[in-house]
Protein backbone atom coordinates (compact mmCIF):
# COMPACT_ATOMS: atom_id res chain seq x y z
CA UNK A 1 66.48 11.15 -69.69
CA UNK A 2 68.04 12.46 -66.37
CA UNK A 3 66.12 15.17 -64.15
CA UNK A 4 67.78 17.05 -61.96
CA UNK A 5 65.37 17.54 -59.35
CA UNK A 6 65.34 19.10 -55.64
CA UNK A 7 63.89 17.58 -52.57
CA UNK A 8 62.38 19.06 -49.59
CA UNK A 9 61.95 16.81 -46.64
CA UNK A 10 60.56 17.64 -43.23
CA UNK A 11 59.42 15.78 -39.48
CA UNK A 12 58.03 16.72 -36.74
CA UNK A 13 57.97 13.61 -35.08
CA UNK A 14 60.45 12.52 -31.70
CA UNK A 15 62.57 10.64 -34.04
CA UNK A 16 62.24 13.19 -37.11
CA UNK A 17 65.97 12.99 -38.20
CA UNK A 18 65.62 8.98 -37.93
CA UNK A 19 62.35 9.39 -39.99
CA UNK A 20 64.12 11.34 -42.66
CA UNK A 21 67.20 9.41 -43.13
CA UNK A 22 64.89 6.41 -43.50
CA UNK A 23 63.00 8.26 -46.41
CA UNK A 24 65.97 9.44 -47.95
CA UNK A 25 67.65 5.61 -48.27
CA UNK A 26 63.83 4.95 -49.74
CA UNK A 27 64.16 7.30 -52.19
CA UNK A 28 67.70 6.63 -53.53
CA UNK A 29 66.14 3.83 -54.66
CA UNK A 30 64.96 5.78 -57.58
CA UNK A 31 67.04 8.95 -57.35
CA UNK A 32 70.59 9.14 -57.43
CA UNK A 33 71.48 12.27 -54.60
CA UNK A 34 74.65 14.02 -55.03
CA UNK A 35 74.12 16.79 -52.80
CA UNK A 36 72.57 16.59 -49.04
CA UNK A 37 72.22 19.14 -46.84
CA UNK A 38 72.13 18.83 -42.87
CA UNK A 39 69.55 17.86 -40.61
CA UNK A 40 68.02 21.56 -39.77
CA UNK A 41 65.63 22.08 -36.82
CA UNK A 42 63.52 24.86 -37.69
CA UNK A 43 60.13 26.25 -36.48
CA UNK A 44 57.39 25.43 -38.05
CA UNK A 45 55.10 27.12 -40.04
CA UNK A 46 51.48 27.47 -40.49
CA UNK A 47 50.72 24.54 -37.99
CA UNK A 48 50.58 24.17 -34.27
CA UNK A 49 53.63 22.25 -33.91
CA UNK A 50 56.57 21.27 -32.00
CA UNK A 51 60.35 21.71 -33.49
CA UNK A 52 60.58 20.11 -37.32
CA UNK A 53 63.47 18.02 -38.67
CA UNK A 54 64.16 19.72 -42.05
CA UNK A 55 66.57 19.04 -45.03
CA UNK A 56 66.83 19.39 -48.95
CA UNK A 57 68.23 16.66 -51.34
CA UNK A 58 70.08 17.55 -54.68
CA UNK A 59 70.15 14.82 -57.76
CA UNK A 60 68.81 13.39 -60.59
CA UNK A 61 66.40 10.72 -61.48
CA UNK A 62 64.91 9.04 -64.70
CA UNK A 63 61.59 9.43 -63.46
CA UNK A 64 58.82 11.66 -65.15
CA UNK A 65 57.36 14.60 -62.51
CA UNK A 66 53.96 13.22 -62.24
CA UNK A 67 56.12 9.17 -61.49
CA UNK A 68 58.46 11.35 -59.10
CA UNK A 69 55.62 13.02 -57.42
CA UNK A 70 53.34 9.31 -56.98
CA UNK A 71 57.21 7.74 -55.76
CA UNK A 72 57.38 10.44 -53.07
CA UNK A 73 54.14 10.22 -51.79
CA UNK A 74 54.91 6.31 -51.59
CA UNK A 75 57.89 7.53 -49.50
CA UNK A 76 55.67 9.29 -47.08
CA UNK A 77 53.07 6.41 -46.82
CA UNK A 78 55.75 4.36 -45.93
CA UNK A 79 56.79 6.36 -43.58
CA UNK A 80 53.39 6.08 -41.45
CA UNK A 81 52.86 9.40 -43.05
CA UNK A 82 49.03 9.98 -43.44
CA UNK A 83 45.84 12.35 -43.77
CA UNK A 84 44.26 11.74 -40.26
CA UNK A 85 47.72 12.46 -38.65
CA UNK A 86 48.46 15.36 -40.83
CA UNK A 87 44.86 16.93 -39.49
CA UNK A 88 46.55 16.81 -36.12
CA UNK A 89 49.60 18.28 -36.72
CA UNK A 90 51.88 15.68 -36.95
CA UNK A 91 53.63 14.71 -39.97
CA UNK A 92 56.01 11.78 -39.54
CA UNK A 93 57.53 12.28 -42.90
CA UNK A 94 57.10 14.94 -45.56
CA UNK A 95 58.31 14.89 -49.24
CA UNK A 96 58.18 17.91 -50.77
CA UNK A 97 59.62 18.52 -54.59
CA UNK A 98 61.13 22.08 -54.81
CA UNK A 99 62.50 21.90 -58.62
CA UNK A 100 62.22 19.35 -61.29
CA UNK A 101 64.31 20.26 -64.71
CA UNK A 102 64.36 23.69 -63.52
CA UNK A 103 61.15 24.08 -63.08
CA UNK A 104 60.16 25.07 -58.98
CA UNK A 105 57.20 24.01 -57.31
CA UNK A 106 55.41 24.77 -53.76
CA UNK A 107 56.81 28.34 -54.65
CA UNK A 108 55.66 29.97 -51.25
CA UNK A 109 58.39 27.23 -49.62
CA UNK A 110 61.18 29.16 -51.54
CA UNK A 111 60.39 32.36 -49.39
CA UNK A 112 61.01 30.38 -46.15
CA UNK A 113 63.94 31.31 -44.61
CA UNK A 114 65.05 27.54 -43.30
CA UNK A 115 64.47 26.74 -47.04
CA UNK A 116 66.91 29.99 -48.36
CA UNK A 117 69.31 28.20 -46.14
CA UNK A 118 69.68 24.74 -46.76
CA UNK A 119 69.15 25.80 -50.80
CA UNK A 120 72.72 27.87 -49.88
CA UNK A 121 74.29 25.07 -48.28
CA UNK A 122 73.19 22.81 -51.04
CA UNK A 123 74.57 25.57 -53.68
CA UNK A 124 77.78 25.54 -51.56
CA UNK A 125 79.01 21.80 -52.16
């Protein structure tokens, strides 16, 4: 059964846009994307933190939520993503889902306005 589902993805790392178009050929592994927005840089939020590299990712996968969640956290390990860097700020590659079947998650994110944004370019295409 096809999800549709909604990515998230963020860096604040030098090479964040590098970082994320790396995840995003990872994850079309298992996801098939129709819709991409561009590469934003935003500010970031709740962290102490240089510029972010943010986009969103429309399309649909056979994958369950909780097999969708465990792939994108692979995604983000892969990506040298990890706790001890994370507690310093730094997050070389972040995952996040927004909506899977229509349900939305990290609800707060919705309210950003970066993430209002790219949602509208997304809706746009």
């Amino acid at each position: 059964m096809k999800r549709e589902i909604l990515l998230a993805l963020g860096s604040n790392a030098d090479d964040g846009k590098a970082r994320i178009e790396e995840a995003k050929k990872r994850l079309s592994e298992k996801i098939y994307f129709d819709k991409a927005s561009e590469i934003a840089a935003t500010e970031p939020v709740g962290i102490a933190s240089g510029m972010f590299s943010n986009c969103m990712l429309h399309g649909s996968t056979d994958l369950k939520y909780n097999e969708l969640l465990s792939f994108t956290k692979e995604v983000e390990r892969a990506g040298g993503d990890n706790k001890e860097l994370r507690a310093k700020g730094e997050i070389r590659i972040d995952v996040d889902i927004l909506m899977c079947d229509e349900r939305k998650y990290h609800l707060s994110d919705w309210q950003r306005d970066y993430v209002k944004q790219l949602f509208k370019e997304i809706e746009q295409q």
